[in-house]
Protein backbone atom coordinates (compact mmCIF):
# COMPACT_ATOMS: atom_id res chain seq x y z
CA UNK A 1 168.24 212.94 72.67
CA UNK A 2 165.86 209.94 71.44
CA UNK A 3 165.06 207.64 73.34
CA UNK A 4 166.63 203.42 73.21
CA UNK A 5 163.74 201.15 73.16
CA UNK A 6 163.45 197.60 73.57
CA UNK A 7 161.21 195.73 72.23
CA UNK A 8 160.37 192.21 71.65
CA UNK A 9 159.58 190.02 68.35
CA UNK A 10 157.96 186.93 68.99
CA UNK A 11 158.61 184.24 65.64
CA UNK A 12 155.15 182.34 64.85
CA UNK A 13 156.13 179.24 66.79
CA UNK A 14 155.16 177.29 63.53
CA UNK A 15 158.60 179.08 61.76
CA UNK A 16 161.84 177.82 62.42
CA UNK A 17 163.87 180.06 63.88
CA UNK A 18 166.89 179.56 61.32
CA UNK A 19 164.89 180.75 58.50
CA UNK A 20 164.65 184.09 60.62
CA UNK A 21 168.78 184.27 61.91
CA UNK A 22 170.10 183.33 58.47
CA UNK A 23 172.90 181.07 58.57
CA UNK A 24 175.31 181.79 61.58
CA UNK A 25 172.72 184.60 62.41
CA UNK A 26 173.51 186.36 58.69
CA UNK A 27 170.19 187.93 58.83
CA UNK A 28 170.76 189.82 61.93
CA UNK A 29 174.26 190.93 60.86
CA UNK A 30 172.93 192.57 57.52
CA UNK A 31 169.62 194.22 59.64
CA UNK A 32 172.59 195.51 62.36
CA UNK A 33 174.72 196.37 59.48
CA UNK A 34 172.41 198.62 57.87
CA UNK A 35 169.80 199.85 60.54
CA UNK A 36 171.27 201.51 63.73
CA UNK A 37 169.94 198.61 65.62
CA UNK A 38 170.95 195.64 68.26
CA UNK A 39 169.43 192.47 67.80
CA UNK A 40 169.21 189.45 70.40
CA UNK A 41 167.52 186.50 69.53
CA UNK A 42 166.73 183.73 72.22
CA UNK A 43 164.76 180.93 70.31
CA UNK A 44 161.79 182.58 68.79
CA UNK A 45 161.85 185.79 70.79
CA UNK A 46 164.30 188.64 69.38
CA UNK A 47 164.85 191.67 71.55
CA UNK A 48 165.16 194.65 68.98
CA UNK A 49 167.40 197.82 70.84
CA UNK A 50 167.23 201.08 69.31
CA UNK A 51 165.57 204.45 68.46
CA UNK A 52 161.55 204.32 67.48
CA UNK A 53 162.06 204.67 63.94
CA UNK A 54 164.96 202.19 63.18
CA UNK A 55 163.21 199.32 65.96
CA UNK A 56 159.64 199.80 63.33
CA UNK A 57 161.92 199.30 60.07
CA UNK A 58 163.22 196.09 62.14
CA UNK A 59 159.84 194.85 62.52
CA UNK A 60 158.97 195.77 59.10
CA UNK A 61 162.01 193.26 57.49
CA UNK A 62 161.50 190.90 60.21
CA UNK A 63 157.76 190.30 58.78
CA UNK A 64 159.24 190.39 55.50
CA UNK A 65 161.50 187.58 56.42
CA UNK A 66 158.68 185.34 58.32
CA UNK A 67 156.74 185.97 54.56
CA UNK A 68 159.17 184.13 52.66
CA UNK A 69 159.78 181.76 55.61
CA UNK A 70 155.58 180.66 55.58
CA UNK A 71 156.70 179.36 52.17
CA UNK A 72 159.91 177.44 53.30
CA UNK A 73 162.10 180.01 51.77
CA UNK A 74 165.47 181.39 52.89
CA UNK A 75 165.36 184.98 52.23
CA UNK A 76 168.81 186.07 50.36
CA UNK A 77 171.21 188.86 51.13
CA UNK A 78 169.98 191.06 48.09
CA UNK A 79 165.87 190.48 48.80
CA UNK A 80 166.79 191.46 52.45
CA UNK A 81 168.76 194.66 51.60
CA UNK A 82 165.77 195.44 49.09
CA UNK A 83 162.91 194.41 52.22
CA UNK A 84 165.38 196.93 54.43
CA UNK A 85 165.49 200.09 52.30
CA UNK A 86 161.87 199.89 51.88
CA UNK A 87 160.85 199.63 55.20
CA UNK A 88 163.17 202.62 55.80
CA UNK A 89 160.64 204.55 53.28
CA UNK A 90 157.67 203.20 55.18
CA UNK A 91 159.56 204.64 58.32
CA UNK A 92 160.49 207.81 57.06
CA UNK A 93 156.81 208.51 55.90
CA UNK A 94 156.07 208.58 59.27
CA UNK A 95 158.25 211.42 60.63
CA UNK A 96 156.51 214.68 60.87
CA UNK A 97 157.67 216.67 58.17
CA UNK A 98 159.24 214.03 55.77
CA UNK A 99 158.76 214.39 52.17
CA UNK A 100 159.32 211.38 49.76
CA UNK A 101 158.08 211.02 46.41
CA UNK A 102 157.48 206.99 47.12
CA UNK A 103 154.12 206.25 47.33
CA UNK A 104 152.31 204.66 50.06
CA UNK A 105 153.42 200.91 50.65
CA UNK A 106 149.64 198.74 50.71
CA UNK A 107 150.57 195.23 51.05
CA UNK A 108 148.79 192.65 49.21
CA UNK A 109 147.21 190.02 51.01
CA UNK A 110 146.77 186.87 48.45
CA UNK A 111 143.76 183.92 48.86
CA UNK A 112 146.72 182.19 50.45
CA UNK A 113 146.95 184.82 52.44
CA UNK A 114 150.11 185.37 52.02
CA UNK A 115 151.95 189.57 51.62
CA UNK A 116 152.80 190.75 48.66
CA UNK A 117 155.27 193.89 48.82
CA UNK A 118 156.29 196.04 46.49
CA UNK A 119 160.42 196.11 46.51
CA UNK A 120 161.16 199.11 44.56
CA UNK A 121 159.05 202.34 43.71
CA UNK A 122 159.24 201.35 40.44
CA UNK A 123 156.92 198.14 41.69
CA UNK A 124 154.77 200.61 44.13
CA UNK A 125 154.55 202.60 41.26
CA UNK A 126 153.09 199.88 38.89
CA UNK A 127 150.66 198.76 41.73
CA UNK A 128 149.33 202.54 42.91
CA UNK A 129 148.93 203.54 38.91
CA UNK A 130 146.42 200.56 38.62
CA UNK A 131 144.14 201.54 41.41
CA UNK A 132 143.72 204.75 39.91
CA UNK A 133 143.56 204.15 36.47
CA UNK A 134 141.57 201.48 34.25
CA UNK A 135 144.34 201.05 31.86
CA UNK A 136 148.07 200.57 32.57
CA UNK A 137 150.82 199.74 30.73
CA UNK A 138 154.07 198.10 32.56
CA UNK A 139 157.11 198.55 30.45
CA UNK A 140 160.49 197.02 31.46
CA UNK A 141 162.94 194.33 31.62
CA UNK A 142 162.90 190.90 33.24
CA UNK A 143 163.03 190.49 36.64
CA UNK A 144 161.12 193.48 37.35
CA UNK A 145 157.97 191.66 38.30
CA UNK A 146 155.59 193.29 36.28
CA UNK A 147 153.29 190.25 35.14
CA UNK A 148 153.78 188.61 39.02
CA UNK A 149 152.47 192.14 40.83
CA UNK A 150 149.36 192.63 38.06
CA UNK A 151 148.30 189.26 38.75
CA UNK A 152 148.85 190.12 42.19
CA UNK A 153 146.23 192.42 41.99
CA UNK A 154 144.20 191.08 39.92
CA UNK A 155 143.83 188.17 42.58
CA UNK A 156 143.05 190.58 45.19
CA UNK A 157 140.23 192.74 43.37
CA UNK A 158 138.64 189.16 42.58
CA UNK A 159 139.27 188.71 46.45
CA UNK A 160 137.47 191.69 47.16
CA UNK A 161 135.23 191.14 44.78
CA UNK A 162 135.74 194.27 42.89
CA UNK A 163 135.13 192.22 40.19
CA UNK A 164 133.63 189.39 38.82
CA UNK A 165 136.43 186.99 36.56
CA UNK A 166 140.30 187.50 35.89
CA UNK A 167 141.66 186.89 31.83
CA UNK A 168 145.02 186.36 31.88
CA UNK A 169 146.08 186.36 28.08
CA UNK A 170 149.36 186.17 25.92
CA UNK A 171 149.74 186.75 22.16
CA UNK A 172 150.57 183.48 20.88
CA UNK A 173 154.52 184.04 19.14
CA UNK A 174 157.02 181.45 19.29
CA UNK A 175 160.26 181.99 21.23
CA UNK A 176 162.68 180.38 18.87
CA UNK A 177 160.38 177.72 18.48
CA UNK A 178 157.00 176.43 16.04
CA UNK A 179 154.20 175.22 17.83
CA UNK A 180 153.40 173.12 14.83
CA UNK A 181 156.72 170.88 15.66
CA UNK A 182 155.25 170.27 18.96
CA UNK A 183 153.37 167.04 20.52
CA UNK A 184 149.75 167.30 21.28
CA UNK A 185 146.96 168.97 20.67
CA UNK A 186 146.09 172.68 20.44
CA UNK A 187 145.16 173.32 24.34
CA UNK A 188 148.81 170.80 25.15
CA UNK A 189 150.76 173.07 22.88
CA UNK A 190 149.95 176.36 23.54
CA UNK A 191 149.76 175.31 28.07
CA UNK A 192 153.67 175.25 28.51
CA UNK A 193 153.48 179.24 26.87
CA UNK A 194 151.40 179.82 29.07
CA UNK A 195 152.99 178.33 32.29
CA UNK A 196 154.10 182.07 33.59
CA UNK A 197 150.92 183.06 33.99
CA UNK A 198 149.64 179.61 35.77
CA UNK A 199 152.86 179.86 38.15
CA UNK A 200 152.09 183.03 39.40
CA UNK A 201 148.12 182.12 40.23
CA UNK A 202 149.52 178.94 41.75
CA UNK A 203 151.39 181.56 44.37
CA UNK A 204 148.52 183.12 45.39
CA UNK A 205 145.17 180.35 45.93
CA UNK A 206 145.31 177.10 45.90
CA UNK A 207 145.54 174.77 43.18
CA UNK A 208 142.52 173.07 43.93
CA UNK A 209 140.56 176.38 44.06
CA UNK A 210 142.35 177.99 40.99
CA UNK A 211 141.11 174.67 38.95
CA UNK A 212 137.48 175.62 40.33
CA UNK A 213 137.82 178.39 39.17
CA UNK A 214 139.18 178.16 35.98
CA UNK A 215 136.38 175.20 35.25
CA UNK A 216 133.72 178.13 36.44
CA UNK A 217 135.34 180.51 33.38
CA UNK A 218 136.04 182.72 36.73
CA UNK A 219 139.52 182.55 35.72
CA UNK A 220 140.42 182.79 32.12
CA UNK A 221 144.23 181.91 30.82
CA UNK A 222 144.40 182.09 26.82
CA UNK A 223 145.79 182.95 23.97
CA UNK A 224 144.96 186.94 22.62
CA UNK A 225 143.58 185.81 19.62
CA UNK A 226 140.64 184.19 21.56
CA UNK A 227 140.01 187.64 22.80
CA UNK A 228 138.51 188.61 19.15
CA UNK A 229 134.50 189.48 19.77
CA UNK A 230 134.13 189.54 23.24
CA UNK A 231 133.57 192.56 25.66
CA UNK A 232 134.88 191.64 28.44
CA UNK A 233 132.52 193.73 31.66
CA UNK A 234 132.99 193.18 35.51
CA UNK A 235 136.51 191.64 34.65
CA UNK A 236 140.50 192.28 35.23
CA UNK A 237 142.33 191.71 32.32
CA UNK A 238 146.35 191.11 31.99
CA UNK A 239 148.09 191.17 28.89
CA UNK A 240 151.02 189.41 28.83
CA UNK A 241 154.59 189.65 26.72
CA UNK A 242 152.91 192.61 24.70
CA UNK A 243 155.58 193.58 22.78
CA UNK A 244 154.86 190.35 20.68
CA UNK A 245 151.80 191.91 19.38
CA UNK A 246 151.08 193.42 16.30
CA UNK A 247 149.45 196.62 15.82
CA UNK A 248 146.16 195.10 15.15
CA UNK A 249 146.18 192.43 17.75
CA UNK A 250 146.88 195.46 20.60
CA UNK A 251 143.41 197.99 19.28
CA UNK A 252 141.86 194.91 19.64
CA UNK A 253 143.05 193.97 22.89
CA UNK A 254 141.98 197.73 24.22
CA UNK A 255 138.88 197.70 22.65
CA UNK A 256 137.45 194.56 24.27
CA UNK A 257 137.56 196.32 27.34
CA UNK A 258 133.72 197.12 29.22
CA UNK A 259 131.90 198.67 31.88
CA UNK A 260 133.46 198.15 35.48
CA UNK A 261 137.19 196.68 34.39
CA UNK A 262 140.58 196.92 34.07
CA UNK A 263 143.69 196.56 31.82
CA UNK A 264 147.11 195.77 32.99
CA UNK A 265 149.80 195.36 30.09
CA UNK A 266 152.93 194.41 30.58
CA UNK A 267 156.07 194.02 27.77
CA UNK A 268 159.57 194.44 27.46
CA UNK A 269 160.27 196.17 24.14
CA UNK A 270 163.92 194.40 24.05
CA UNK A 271 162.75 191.19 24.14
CA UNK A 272 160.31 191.48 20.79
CA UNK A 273 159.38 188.25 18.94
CA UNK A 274 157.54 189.13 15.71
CA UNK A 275 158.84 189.10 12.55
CA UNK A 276 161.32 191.99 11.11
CA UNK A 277 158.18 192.98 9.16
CA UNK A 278 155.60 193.77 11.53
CA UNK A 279 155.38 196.88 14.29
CA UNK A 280 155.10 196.41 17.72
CA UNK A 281 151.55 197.12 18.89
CA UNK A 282 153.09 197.88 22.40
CA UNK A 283 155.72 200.71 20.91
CA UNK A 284 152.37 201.88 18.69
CA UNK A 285 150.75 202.46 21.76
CA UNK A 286 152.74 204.06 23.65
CA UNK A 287 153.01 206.81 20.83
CA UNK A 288 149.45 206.78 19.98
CA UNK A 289 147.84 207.11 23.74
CA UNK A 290 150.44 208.35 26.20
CA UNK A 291 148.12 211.67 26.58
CA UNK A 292 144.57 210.30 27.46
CA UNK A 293 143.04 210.61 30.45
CA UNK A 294 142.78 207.11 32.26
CA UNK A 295 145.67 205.32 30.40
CA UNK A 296 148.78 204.97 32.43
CA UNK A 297 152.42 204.23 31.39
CA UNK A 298 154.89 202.67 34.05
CA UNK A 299 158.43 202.60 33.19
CA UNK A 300 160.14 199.77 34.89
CA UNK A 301 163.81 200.18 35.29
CA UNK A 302 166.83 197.86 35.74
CA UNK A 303 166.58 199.10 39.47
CA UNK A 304 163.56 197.68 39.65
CA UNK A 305 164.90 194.00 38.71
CA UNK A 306 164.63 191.93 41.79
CA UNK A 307 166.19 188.56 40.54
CA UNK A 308 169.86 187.56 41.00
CA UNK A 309 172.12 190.80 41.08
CA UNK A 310 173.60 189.22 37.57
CA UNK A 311 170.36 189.60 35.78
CA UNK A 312 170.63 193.57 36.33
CA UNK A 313 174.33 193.48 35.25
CA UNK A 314 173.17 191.27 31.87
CA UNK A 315 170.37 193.90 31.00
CA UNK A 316 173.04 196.75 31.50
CA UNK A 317 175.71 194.64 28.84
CA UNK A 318 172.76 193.90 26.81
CA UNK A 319 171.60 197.62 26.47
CA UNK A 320 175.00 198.83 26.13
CA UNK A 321 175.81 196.25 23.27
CA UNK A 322 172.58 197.30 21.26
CA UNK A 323 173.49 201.23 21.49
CA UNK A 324 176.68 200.60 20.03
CA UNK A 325 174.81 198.33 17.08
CA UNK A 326 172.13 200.57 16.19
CA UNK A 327 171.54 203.60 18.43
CA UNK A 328 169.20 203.89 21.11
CA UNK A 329 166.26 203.36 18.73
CA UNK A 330 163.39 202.86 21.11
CA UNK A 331 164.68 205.53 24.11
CA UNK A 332 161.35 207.29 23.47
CA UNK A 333 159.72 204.63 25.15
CA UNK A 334 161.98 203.77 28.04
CA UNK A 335 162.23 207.61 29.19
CA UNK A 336 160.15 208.46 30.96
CA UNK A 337 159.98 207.95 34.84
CA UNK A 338 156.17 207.19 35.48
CA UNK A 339 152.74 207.48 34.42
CA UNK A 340 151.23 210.29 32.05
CA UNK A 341 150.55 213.17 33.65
């Protein structure tokens, strides 16, 4: 029989301990809910009783929890199921013997120093196919967090210095709306379209240093047709909201790309803005290079969405409501469960 351990968990004594309970200790009823655990918590000590693989998957969430809680965040019911099941993987990897087809877990460690996890394998996916290849396309729905993890890594080989300057670009379609019909200037219209990609660099330095940056030409956020003539060397580059491009825009994207870089592209092919007239350059691409050598393709999946449970059950309406319209037109591109082989 396996042994009961105890251990304690001591709560950085700059946390509050509430952010780590949950309301009326809610947090420790969904960990003792779903891990074979018993959890007392005395001020910022928690005494964690229960077999050596279930007390490490504790840990695991309870560092997940502190995470959000360094950024004066409540952590909700649905983030910590998702924070449990994967430290159960992380667990299970572990045990002698245990086969899983999830990837190793790396956390991300921002300028802010701050963790960045993946939550699903979809995520872990998305993050292990960029180390190993120097162009990857992310393919899915909202929510799924797959401009937010590439600029998550993109930070951290800047960090690392793996390379020398981040580009952060986005093809230049209006949602619904004209630029022209806007106030301002060129650089004052086109800033709000590119808030996404500002928000998620805001996460992960700090503002002052991201504006150093970004005054250095370290950091470069712009639209793709700025990208025209340039080879970009020493540099990660994100691609943004693909599916808005056109064929043309997208080889030209690719082809900027030089010695010692990387690619990440990220769309959602239901979600396209262009005219009725013009071809998605993402959908081109995925036909045209699925079977070279270096050139990744992550499907994302509604599992993967990690935003309010509603968002998954919208996508699901949504994709059920365009099959009955018009057929499952782009299924070649959404099957698929992972990179090219």
């Amino acid at each position: 029989m396996e042994n009961i351990l105890e251990e304690v968990f001591t709560i950085p004594s700059q946390i509050e301990p509430i952010y780590i309970y949950g309301n009326k200790d809610s947090n420790i009823a969904v960990i003792e809910n779903n891990l074979n655990v018993r959890l007392v918590g005395r001020g910022h000590q928690i005494r964690i009783y229960g077999k050596p693989y279930d007390v490490n998957s504790v840990k695991i969430v309870l560092e997940d929890i502190i995470a959000a809680a360094k950024k004066s965040k409540y952590m909700n019911i649905s983030d910590l199921e998702t924070s449990i099941n994967i430290a159960r993987h992380e667990t299970e990897k572990t045990i002698p013997g245990f086969q899983t087809v999830r990837p190793v877990n790396n956390a991300i460690t921002t300028i802010k120093n701050t963790i960045i996890r993946a939550k699903t394998d979809g995520q872990q996916l998305l993050l292990d196919e960029i180390d190993k290849n120097d162009i990857v396309f992310s393919i899915g729905p909202a929510g799924t967090g797959k401009t937010y993890l590439a600029v998550a890594k993109a930070v951290q080989y800047l960090k690392e210095s793996r390379v020398k300057k981040l580009i952060l670009a986005r093809p230049a379609v209006e949602a619904g709306e004209s630029l022209g019909y806007l106030h301002g200037d060129f650089r004052e219209k086109i800033d709000p379209y590119l808030k996404p990609l500002y928000d998620a660099l805001e996460d992960m330095m700090p503002v002052d240093l991201l504006k150093k940056y970004i005054d250095q030409g370290i950091i470069e956020i712009l639209p793709l047709a700025y990208m025209r003539g340039r080879t970009l060397n020493n540099a990660f580059v994100i691609l943004d909201e693909a599916q808005n491009t056109t064929f043309t825009q997208m080889k030209m994207f690719l082809t900027r790309l030089g010695i010692n870089s990387k690619a990440v592209i990220t769309g959602d092919i239901t979600q396209i803005d262009l005219p009725t007239s013009k071809d998605s350059g993402l959908i081109a691409s995925v036909r045209i290079l699925e079977n070279i050598t270096g050139i990744s393709f992550v499907r994302m999946k509604k599992d993967d969405v990690v935003r309010h449970q509603l968002v998954k059950d919208i996508i699901d309406a949504y994709d059920r409501y365009g099959n009955e319209k018009k057929g499952d037109i782009n299924s070649s591109v959404l099957d698929n469960s992972g990179k090219n082989e």
